[in-house]
C-alpha atoms as a PDB file:
ATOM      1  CA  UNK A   1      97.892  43.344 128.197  1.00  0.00           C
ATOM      2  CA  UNK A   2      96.464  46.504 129.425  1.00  0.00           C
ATOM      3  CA  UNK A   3      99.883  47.621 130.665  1.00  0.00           C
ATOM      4  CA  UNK A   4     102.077  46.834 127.528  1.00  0.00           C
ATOM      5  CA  UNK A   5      99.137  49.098 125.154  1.00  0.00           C
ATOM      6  CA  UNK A   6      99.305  51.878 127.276  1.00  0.00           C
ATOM      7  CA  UNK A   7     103.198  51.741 127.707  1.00  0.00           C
ATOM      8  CA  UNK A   8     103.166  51.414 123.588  1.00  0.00           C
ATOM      9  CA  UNK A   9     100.767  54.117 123.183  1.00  0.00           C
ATOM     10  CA  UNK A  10     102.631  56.349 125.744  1.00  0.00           C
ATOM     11  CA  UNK A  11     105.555  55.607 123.447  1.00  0.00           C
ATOM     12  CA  UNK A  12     104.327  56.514 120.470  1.00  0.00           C
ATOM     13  CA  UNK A  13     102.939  59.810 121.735  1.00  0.00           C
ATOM     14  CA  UNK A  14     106.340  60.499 123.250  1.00  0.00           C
ATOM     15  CA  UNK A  15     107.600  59.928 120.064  1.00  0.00           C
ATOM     16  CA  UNK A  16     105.434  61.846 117.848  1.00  0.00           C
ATOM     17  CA  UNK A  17     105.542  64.646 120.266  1.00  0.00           C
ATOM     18  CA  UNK A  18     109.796  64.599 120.025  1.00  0.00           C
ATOM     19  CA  UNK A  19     109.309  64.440 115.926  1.00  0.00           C
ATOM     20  CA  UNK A  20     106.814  67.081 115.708  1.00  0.00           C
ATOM     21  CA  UNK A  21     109.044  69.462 118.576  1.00  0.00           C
ATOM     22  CA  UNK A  22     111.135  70.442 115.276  1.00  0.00           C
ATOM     23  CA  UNK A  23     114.233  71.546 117.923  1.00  0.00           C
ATOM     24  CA  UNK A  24     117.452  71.020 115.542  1.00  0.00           C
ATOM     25  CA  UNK A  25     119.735  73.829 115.850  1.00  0.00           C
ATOM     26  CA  UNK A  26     120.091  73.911 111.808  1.00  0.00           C
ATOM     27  CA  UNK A  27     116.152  75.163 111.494  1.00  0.00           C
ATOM     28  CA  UNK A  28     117.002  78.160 113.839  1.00  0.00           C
ATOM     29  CA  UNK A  29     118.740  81.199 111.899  1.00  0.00           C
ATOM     30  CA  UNK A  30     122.332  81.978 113.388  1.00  0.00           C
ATOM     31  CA  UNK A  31     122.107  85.980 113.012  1.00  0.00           C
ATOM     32  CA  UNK A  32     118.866  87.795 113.754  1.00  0.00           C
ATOM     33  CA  UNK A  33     116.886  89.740 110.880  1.00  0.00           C
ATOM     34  CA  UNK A  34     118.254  93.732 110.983  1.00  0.00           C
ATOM     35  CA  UNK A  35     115.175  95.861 111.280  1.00  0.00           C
ATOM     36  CA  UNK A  36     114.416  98.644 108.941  1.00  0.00           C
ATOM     37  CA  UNK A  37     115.895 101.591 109.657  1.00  0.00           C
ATOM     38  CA  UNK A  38     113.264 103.918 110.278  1.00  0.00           C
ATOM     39  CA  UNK A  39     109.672 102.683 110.932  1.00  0.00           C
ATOM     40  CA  UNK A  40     108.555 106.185 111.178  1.00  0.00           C
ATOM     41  CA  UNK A  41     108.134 108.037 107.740  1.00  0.00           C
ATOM     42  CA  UNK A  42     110.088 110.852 107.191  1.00  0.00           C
ATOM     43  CA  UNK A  43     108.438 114.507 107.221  1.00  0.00           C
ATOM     44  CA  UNK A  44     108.591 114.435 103.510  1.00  0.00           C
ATOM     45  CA  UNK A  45     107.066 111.590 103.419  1.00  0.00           C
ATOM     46  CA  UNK A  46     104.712 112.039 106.064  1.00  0.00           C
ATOM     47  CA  UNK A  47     103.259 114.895 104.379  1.00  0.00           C
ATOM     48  CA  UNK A  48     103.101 113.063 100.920  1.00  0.00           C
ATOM     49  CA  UNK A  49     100.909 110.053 103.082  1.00  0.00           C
ATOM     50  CA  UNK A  50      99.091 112.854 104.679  1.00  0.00           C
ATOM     51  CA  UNK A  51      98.207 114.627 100.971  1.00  0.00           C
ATOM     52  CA  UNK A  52      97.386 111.357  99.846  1.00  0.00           C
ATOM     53  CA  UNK A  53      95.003 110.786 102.530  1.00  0.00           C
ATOM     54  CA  UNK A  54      93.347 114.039 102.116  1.00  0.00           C
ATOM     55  CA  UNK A  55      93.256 113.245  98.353  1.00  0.00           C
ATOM     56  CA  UNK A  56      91.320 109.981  98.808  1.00  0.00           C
ATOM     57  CA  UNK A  57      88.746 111.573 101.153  1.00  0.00           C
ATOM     58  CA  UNK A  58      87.897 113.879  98.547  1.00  0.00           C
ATOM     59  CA  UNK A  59      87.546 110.927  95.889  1.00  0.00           C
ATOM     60  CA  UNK A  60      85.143 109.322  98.622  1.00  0.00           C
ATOM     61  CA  UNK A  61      83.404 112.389  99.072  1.00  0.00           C
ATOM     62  CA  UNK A  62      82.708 112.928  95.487  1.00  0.00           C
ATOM     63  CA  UNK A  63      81.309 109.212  94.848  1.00  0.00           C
ATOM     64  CA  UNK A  64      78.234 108.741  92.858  1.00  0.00           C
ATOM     65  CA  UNK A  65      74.828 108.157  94.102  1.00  0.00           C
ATOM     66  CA  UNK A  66      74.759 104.601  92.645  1.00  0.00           C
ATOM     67  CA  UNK A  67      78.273 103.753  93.801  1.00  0.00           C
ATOM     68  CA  UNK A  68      78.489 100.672  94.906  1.00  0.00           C
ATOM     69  CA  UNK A  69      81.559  99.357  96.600  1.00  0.00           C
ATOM     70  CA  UNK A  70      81.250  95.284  95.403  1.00  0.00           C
ATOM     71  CA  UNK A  71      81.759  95.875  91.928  1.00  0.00           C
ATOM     72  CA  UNK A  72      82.924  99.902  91.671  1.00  0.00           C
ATOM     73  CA  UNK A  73      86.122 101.051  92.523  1.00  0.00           C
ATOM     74  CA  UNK A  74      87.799 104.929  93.624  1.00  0.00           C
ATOM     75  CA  UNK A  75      90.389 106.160  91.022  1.00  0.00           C
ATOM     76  CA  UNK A  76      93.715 106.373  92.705  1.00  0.00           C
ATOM     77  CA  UNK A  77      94.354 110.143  93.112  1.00  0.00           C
ATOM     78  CA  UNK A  78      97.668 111.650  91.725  1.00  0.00           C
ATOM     79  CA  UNK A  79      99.186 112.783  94.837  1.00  0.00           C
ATOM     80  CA  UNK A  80      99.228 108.272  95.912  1.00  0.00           C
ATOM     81  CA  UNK A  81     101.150 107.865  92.750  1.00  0.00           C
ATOM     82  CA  UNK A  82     104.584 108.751  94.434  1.00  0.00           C
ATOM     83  CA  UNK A  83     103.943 106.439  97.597  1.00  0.00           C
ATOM     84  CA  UNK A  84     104.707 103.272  98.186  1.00  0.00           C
ATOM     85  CA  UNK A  85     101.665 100.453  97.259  1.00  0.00           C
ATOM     86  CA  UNK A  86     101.153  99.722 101.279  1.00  0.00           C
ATOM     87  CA  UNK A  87     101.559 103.232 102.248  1.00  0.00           C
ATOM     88  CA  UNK A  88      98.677 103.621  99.918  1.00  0.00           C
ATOM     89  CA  UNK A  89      96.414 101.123 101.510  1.00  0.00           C
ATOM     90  CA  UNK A  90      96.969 102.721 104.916  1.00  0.00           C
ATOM     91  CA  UNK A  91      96.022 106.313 103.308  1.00  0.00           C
ATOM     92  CA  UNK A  92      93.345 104.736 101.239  1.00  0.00           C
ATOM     93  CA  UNK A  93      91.554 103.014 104.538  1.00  0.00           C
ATOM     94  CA  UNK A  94      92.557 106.611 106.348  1.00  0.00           C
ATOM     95  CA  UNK A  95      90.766 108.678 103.645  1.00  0.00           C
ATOM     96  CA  UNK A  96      87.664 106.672 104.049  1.00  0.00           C
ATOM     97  CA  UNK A  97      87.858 106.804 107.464  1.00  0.00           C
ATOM     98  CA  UNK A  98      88.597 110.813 107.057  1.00  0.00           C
ATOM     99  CA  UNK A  99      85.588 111.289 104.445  1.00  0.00           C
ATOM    100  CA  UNK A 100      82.561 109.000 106.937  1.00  0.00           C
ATOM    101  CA  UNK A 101      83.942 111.792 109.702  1.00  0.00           C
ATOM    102  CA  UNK A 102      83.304 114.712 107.726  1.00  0.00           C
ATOM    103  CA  UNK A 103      80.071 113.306 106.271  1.00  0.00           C
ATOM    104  CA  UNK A 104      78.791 112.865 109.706  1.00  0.00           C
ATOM    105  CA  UNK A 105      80.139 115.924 111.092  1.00  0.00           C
ATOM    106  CA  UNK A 106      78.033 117.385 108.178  1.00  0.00           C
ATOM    107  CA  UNK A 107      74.672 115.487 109.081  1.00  0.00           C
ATOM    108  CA  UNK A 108      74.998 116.379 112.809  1.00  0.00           C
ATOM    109  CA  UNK A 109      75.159 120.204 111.726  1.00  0.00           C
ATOM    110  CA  UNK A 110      72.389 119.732 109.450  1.00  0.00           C
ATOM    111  CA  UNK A 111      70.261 117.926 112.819  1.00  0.00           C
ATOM    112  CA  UNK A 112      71.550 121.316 114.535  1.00  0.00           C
ATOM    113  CA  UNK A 113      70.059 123.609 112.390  1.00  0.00           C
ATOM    114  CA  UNK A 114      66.671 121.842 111.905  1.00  0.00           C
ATOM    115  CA  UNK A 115      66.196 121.529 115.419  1.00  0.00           C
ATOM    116  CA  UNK A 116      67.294 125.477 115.948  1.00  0.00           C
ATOM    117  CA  UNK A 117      64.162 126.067 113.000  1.00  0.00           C
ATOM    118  CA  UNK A 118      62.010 123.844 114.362  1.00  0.00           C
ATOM    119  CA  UNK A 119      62.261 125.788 117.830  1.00  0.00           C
END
């Protein structure tokens, strides 16, 4: 008895396993996807990424006191306008990035000079 459930369950695994393997030569595509052409940006539109980046660092910069990022959102600066929408969220994430940089660059200066005073 032992035998014949383990040979049935064996079979049934066997033939789930087959089912679920999904192999059929009609599910696989017959020409492969062309990539883009360029995955780099262009220097034009490099340097459109770039002022956009620079633009949203500024907007960062320049938040309110009481800004608060769960219910307050930046204003998309011009210079984003002319990019495309995930271009922006790369430029957007690198102008925040950009802006915490300078704004600690800026408090380790101010550290500087306080400790040169204090000396």
């Amino acid at each position: 008895m032992r035998t014949t459930t383990a040979a049935v369950t064996a079979a049934v695994l066997l033939a789930a396993l087959t089912a679920c393997s999904g192999s059929s030569t009609e599910d696989k595509p017959t020409t492969k996807p062309t990539p883009a052409a360029s995955s780099a940006p262009a220097a034009s539109d490099a340097e459109a990424i770039q002022l956009c980046t620079d633009a949203v660092a500024d907007v960062v910069s320049d938040r309110p006191a009481d800004f608060d990022p769960e219910t307050d959102s930046d204003p998309m600066p011009p210079e984003c306008e002319a990019i495309p929408e995930d271009e922006y969220l790369d430029a957007y994430m690198d102008g925040v990035t950009q802006s915490n940089q300078d704004a600690l660059q800026d408090r380790k200066e101010q550290r500087d000079q306080e400790a040169e005073q204090d000396q």
